[in-house]
C-alpha atoms as a PDB file:
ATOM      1  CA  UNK A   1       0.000   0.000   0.000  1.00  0.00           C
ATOM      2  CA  UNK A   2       2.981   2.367   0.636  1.00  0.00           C
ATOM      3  CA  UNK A   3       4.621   1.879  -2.700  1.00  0.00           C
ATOM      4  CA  UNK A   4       0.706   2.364  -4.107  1.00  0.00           C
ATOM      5  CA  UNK A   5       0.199   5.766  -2.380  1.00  0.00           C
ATOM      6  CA  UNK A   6       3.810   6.950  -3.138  1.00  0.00           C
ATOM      7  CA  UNK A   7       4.186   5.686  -6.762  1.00  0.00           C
ATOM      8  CA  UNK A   8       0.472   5.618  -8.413  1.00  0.00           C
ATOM      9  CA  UNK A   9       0.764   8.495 -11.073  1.00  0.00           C
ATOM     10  CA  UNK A  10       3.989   6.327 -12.452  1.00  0.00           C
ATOM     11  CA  UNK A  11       1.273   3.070 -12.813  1.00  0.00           C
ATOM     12  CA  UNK A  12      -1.212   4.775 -14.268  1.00  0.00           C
ATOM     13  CA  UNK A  13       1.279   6.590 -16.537  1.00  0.00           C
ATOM     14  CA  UNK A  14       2.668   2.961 -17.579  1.00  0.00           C
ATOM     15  CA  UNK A  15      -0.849   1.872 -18.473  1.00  0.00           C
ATOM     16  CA  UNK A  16      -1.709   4.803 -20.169  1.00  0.00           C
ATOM     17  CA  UNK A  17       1.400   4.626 -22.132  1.00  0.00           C
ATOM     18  CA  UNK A  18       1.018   1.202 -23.578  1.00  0.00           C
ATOM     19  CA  UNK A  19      -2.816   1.788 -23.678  1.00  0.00           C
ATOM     20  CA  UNK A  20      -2.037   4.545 -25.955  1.00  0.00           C
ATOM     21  CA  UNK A  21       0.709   2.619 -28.424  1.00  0.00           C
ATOM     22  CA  UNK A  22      -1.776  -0.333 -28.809  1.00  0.00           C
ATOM     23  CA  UNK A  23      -4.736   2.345 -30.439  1.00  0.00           C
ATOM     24  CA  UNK A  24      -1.971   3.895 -32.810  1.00  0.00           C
ATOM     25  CA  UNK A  25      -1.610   0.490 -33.592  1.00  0.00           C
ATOM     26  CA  UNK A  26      -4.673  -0.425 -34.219  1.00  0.00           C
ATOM     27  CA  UNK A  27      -5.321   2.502 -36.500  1.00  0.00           C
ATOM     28  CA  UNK A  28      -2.227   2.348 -37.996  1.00  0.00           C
ATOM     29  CA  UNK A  29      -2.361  -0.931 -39.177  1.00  0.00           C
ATOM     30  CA  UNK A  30      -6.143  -0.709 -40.250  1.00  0.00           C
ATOM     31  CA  UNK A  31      -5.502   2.262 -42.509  1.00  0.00           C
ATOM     32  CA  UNK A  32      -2.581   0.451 -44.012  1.00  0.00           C
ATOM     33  CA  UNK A  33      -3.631  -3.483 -44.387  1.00  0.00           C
ATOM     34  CA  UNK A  34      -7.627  -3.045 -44.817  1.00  0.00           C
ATOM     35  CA  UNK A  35      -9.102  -3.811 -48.258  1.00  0.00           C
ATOM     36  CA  UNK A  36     -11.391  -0.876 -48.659  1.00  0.00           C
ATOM     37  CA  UNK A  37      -8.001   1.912 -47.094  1.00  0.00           C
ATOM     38  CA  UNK A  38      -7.376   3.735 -50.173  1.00  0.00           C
ATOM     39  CA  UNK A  39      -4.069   3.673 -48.797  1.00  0.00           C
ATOM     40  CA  UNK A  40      -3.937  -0.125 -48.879  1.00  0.00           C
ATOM     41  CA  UNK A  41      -5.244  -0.072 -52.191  1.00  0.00           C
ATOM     42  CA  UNK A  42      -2.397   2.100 -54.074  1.00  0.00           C
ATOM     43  CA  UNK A  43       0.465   0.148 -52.064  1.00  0.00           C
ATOM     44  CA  UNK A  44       0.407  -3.563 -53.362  1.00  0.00           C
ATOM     45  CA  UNK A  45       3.967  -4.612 -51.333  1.00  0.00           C
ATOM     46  CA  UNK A  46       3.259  -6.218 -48.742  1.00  0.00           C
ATOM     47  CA  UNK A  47       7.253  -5.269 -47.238  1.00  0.00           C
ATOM     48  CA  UNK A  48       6.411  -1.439 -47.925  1.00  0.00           C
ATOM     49  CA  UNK A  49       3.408  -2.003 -46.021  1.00  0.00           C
ATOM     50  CA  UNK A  50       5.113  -3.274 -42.948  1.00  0.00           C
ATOM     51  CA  UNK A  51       7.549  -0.475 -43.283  1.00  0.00           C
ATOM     52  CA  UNK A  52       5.050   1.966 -43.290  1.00  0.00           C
ATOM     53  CA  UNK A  53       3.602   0.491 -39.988  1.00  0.00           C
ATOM     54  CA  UNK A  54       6.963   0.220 -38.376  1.00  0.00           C
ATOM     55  CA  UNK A  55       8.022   3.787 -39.414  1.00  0.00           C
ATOM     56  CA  UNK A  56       4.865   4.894 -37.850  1.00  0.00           C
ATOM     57  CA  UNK A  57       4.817   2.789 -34.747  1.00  0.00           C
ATOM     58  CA  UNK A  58       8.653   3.651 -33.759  1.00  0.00           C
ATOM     59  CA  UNK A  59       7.655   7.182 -34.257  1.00  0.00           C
ATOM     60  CA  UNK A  60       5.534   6.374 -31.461  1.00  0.00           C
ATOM     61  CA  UNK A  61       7.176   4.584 -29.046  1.00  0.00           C
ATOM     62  CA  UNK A  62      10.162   7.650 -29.181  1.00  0.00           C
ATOM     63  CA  UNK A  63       7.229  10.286 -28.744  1.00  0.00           C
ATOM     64  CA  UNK A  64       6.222   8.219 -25.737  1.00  0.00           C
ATOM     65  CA  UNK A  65       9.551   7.600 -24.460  1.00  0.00           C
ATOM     66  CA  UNK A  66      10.331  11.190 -24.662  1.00  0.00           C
ATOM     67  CA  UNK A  67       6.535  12.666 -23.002  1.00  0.00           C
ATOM     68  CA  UNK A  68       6.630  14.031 -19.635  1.00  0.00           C
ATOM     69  CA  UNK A  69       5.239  10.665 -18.691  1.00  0.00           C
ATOM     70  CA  UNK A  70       7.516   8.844 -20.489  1.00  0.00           C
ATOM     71  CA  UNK A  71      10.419  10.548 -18.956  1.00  0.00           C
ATOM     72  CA  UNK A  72       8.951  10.115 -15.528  1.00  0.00           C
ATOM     73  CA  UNK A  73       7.462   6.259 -15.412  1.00  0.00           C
ATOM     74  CA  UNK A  74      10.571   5.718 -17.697  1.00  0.00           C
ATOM     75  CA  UNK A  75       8.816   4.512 -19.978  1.00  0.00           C
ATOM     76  CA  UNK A  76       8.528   0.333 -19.893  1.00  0.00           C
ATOM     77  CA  UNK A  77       5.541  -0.242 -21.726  1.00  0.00           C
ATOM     78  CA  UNK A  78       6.758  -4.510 -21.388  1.00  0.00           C
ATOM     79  CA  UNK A  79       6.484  -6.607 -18.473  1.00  0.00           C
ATOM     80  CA  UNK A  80       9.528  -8.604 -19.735  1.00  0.00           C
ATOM     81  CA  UNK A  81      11.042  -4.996 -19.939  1.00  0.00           C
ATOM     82  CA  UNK A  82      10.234  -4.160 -16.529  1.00  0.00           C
ATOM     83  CA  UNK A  83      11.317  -8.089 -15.066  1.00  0.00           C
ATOM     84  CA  UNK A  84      14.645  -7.709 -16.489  1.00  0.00           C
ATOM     85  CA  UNK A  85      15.259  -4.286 -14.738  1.00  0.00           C
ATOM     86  CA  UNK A  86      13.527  -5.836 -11.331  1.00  0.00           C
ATOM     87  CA  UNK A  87      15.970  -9.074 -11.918  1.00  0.00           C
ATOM     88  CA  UNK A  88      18.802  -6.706 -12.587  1.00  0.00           C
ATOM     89  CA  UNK A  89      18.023  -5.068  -9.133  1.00  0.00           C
ATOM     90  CA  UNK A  90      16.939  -1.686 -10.199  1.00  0.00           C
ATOM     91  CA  UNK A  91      13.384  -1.933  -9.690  1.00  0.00           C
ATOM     92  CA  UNK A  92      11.579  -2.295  -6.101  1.00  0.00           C
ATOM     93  CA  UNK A  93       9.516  -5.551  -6.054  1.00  0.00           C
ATOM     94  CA  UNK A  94       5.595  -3.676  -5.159  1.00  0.00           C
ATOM     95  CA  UNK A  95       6.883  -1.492  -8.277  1.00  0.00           C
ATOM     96  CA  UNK A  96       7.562  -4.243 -10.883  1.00  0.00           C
ATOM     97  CA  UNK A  97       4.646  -6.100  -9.732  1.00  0.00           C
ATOM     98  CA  UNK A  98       2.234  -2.429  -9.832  1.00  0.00           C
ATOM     99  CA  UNK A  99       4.501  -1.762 -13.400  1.00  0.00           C
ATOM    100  CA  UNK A 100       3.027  -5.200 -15.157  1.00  0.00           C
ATOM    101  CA  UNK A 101      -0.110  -5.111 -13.873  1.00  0.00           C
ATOM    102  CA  UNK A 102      -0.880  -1.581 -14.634  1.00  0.00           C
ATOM    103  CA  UNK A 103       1.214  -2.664 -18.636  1.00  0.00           C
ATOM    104  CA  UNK A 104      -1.311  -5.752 -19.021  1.00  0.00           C
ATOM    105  CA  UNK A 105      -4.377  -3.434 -17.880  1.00  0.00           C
ATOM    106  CA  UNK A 106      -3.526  -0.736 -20.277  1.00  0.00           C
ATOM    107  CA  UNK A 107      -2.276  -2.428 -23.137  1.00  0.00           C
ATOM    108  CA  UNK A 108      -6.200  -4.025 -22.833  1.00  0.00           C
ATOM    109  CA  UNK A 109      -7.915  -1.481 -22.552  1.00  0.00           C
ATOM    110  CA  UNK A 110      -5.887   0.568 -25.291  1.00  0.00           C
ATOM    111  CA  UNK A 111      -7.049  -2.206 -27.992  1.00  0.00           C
ATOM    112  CA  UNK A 112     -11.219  -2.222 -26.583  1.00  0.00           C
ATOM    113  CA  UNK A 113     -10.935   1.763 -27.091  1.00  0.00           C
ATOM    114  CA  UNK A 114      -9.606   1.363 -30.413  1.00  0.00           C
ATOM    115  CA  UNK A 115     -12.254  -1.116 -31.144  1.00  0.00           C
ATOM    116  CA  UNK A 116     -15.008   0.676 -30.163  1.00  0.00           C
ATOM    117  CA  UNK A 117     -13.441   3.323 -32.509  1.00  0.00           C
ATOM    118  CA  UNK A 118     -13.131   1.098 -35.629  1.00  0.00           C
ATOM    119  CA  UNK A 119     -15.686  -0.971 -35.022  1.00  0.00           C
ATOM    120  CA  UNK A 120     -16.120  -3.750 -37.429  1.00  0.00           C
ATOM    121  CA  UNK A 121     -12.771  -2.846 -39.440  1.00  0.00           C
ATOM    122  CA  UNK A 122     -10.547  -3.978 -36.908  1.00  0.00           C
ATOM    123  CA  UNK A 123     -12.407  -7.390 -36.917  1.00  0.00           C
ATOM    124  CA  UNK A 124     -11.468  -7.702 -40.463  1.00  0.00           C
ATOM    125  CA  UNK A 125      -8.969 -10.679 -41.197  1.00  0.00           C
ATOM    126  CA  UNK A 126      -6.051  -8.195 -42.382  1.00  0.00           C
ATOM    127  CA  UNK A 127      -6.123  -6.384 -39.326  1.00  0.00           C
ATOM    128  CA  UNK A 128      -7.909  -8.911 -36.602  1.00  0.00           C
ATOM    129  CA  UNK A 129      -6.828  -6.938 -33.957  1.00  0.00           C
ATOM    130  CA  UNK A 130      -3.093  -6.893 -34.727  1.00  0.00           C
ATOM    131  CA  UNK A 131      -2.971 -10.089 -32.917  1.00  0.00           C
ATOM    132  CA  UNK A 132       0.717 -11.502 -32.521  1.00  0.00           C
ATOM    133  CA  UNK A 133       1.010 -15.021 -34.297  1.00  0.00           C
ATOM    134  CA  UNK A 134       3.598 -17.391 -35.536  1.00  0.00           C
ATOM    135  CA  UNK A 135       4.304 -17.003 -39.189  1.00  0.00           C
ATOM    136  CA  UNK A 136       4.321 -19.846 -42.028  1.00  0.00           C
ATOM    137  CA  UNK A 137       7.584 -21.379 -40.473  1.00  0.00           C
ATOM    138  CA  UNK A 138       5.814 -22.417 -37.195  1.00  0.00           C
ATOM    139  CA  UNK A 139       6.092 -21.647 -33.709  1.00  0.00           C
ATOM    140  CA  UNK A 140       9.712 -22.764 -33.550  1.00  0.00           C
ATOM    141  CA  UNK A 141      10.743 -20.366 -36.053  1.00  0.00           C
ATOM    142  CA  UNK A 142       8.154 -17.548 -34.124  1.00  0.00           C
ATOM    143  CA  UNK A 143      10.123 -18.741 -30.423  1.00  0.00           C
ATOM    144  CA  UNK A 144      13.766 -18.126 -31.669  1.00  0.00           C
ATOM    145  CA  UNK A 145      12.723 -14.557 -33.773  1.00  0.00           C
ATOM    146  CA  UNK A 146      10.897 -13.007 -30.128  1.00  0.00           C
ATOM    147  CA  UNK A 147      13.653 -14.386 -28.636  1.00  0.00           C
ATOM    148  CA  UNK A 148      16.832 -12.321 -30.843  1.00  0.00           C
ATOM    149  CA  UNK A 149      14.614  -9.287 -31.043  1.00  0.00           C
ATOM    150  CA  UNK A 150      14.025  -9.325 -27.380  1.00  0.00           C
ATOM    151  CA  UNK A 151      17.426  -9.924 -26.347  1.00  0.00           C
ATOM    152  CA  UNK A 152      18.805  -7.391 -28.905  1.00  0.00           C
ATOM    153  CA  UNK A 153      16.259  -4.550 -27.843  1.00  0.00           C
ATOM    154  CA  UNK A 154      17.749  -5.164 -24.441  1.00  0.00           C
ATOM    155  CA  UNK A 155      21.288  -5.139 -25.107  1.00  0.00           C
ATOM    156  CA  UNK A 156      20.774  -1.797 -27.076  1.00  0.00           C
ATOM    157  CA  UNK A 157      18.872  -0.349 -24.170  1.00  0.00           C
ATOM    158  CA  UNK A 158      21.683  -1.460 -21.462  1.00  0.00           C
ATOM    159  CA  UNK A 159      24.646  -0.505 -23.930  1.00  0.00           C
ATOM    160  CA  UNK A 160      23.261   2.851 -24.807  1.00  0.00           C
ATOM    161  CA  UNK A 161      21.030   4.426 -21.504  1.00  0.00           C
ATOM    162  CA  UNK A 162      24.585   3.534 -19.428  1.00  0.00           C
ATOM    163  CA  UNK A 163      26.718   5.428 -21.562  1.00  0.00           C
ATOM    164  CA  UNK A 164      27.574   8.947 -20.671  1.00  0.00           C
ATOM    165  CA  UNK A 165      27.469  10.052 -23.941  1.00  0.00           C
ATOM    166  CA  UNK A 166      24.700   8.516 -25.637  1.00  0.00           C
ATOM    167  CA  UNK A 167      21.814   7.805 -22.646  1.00  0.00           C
ATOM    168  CA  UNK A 168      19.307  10.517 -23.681  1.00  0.00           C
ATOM    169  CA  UNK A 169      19.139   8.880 -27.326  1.00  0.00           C
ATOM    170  CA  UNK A 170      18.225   5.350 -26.245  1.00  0.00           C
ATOM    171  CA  UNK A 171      14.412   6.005 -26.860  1.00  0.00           C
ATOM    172  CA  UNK A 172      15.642   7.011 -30.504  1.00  0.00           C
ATOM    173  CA  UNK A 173      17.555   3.710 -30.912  1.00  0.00           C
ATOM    174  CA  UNK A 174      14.288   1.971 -29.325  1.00  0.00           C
ATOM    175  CA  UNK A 175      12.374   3.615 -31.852  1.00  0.00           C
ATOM    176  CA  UNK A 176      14.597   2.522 -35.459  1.00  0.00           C
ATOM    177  CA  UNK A 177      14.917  -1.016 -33.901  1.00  0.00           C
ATOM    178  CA  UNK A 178      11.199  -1.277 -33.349  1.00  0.00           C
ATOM    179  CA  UNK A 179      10.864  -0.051 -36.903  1.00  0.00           C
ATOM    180  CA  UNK A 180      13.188  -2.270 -38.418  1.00  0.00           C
ATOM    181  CA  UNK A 181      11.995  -5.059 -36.646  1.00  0.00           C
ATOM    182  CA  UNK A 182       8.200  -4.495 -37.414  1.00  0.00           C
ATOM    183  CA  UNK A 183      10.198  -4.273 -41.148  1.00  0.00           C
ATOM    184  CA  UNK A 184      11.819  -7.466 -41.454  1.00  0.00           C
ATOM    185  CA  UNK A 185      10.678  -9.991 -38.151  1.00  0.00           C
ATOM    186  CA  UNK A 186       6.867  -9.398 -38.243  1.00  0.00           C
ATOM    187  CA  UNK A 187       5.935 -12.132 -41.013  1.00  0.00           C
ATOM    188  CA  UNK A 188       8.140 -14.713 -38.642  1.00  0.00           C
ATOM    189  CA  UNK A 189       6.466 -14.306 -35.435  1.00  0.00           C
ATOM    190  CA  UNK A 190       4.264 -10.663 -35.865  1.00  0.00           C
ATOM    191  CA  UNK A 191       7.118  -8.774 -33.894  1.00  0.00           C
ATOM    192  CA  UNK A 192       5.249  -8.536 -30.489  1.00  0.00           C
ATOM    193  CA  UNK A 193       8.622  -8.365 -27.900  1.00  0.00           C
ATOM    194  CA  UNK A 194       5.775  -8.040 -25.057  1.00  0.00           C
ATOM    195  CA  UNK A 195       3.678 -10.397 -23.997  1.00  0.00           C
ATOM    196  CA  UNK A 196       1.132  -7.602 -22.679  1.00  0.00           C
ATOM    197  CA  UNK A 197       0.824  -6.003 -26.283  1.00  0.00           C
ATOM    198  CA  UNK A 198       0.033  -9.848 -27.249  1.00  0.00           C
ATOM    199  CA  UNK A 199      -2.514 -10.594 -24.582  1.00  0.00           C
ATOM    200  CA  UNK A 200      -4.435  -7.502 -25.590  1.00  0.00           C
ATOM    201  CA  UNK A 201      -5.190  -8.336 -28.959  1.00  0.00           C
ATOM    202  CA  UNK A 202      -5.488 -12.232 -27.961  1.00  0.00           C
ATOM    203  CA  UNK A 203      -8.536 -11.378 -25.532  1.00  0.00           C
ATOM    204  CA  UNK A 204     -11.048  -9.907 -28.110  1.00  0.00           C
ATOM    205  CA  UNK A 205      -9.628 -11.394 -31.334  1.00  0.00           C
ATOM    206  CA  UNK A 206     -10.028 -14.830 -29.515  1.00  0.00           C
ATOM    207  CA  UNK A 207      -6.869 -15.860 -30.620  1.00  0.00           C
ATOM    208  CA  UNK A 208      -4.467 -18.130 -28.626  1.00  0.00           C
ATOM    209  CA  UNK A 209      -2.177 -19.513 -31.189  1.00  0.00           C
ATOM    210  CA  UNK A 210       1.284 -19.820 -30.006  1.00  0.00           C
ATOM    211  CA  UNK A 211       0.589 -17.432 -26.911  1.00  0.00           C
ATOM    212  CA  UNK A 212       2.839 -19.439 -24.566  1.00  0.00           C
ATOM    213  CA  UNK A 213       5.516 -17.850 -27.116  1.00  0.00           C
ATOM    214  CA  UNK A 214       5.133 -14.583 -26.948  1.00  0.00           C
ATOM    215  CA  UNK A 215       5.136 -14.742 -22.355  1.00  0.00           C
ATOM    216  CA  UNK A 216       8.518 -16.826 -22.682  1.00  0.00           C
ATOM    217  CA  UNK A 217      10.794 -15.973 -25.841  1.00  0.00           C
ATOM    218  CA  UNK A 218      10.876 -11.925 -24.722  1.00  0.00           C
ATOM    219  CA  UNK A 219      11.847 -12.461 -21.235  1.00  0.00           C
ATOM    220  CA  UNK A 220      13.905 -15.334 -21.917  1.00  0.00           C
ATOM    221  CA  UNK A 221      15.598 -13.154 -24.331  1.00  0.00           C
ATOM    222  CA  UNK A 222      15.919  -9.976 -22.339  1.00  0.00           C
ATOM    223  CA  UNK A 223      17.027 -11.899 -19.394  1.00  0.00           C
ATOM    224  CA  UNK A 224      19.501 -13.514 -21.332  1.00  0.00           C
ATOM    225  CA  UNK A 225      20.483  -9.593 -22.907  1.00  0.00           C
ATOM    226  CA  UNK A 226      21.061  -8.668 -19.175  1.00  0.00           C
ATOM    227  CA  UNK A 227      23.049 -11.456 -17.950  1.00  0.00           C
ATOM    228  CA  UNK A 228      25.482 -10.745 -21.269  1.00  0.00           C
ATOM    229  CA  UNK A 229      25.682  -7.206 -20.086  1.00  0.00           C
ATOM    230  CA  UNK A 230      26.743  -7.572 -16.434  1.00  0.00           C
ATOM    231  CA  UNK A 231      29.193 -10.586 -17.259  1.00  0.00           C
ATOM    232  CA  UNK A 232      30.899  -7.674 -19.428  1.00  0.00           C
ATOM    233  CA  UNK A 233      30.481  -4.460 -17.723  1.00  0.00           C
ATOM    234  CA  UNK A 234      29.448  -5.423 -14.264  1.00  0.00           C
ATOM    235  CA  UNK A 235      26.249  -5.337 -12.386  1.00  0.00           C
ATOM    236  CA  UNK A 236      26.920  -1.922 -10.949  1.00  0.00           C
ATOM    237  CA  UNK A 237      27.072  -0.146 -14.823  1.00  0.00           C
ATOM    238  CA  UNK A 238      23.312  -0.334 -15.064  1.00  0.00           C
ATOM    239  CA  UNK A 239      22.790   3.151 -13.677  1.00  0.00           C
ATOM    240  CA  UNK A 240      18.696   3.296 -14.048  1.00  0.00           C
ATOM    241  CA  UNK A 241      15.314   1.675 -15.565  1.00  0.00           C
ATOM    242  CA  UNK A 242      14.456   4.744 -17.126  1.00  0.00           C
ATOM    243  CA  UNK A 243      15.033   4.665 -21.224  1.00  0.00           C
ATOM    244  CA  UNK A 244      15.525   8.599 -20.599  1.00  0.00           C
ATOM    245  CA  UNK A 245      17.090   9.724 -17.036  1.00  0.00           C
ATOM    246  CA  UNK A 246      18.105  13.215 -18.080  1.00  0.00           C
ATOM    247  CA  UNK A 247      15.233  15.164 -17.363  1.00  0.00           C
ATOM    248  CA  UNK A 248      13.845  16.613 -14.111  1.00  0.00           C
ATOM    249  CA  UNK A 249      11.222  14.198 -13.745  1.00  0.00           C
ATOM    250  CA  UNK A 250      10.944  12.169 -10.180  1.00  0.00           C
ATOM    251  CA  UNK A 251      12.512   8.721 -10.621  1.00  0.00           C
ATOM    252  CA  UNK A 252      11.274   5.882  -8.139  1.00  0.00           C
ATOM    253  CA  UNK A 253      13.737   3.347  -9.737  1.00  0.00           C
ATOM    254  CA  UNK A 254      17.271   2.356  -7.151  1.00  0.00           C
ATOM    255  CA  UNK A 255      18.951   4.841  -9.332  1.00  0.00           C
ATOM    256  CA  UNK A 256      22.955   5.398  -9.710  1.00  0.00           C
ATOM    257  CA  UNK A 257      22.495   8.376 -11.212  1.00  0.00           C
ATOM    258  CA  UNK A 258      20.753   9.872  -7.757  1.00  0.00           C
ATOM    259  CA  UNK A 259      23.426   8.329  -5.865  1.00  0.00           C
ATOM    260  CA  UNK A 260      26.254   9.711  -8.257  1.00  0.00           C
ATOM    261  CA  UNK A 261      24.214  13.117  -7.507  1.00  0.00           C
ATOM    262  CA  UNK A 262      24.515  12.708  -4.138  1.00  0.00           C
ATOM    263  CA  UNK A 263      27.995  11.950  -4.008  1.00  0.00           C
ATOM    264  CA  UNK A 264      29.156  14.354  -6.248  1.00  0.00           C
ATOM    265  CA  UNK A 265      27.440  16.888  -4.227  1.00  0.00           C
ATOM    266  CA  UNK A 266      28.435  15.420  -0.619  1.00  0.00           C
ATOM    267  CA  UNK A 267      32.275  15.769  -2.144  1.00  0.00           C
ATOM    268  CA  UNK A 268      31.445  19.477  -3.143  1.00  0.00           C
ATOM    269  CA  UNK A 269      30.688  20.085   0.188  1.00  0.00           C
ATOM    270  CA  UNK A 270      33.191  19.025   2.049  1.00  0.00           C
ATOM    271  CA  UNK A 271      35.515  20.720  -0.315  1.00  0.00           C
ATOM    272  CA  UNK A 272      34.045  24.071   0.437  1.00  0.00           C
ATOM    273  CA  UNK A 273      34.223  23.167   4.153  1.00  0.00           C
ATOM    274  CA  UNK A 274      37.672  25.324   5.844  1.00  0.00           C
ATOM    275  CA  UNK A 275      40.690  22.726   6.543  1.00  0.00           C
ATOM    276  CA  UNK A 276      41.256  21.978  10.403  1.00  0.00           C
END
């Protein structure tokens, strides 16, 4: 109840942020794949399609990493995201468990608004509520492809938000790998990386194929990504949670950058202080 009182606008923020990817998704991919779309009637490729939805989504995903809630919840949107960073010790255990509820309850509700908006066209078997499914080379094929885009989105986000010099792009890097993945890996295993984003669309498409899939390959993947990271840089280089720390939002994560604050401040002061 105390992390609840103290930390609620950073649930709600996490729900609303993944709540608010999964209608742009929706309405993305209905104006592109839908028969009668004009749109999806003077572009025949099926690839330039995809890109057109990936260009569109990562667009998203950086405006949300970069939105004053974004900065502030730090912008998860994944409960395999938000494991990883609770296995890697950065998160507080009420938070990761408030963080993945609130992501499964959003994500949800995101695709029912954007149903109610599009009504029958989202039913539609191009769209079918961009549910996450393995492609034509089976589930195997679908398991290994969440599993190297999970684990690579991971690395990337480790690699670049600890680096001094590159941290405040990592929600740009998040958002050309989500694009090139939605690209190239979608017609494997639909390029879901989160199995909240794939639980939404399962519930009212009433699709199941494969979901076991789509809960293990991501977090097997990212957990794997993490484990590579501290075996070469140490557990102690993962700074944060946050995709983008440099801001002056509140952060609620165990954060090294607070601490480095602190210190670095602590050591002014004592400097300043006259020598006995």
């Amino acid at each position: 109840m105390n992390a609840l009182r103290q930390h609620w606008p950073e649930y709600l923020m996490e729900a609303a942020g993944l709540g608010l990817f999964m209608v742009l998704a929706a309405m993305f991919t209905t104006l592109v794949e839908l028969p009668a779309s004009p749109l999806r009637q003077a572009i025949a490729d099926p690839f330039l399609r995809r890109f057109l939805i990936g260009v569109a989504m990562g667009l998203t995903a950086i405006a949300i990493v970069y939105s004053p809630w974004g900065k502030q919840s730090g912008a998860h949107l994944n409960p395999a995201f938000t494991f990883t960073f609770f296995r890697l010790g950065k998160v507080k255990p009420w938070d990761a468990f408030f963080y993945i509820l609130a992501q499964f309850v959003g994500g949800l509700m995101g695709l029912v608004l954007a149903a109610w908006v599009l009504r029958d066209a989202i039913a539609n078997s191009s769209v079918n509520y961009i549910v996450t499914i393995p492609g034509s080379g089976g589930i195997w094929v679908a398991f290994c492809a969440e599993f190297l885009i999970s684990c690579g989105l991971m690395l990337m986000v480790l690699f670049v938000s600890n680096s001094q010099n590159l941290g405040r792009y990592t929600g740009l890097f998040a958002g050309v790998l989500i694009a090139t993945y939605i690209t190239f890996e979608a017609p494997l295993s639909g390029m879901s990386m989160n199995p909240a984003r794939t639980l939404a669309s399962a519930i009212p498409a009433q699709v199941a194929t494969g979901i076991w899939i789509y809960f293990t390959a991501p977090l097997l993947g990212m957990l794997v990504a993490a484990e590579i990271y501290v075996r070469l840089k140490g557990k102690k280089a993962v700074k944060c949670a946050k995709l983008h720390h440099h801001n002056n939002k509140r952060c609620i994560f165990r954060c090294g950058y607070r601490k480095q604050a602190i210190d670095n401040r602590q050591w002014e002061l004592s400097d300043k202080l006259p020598s006995p």
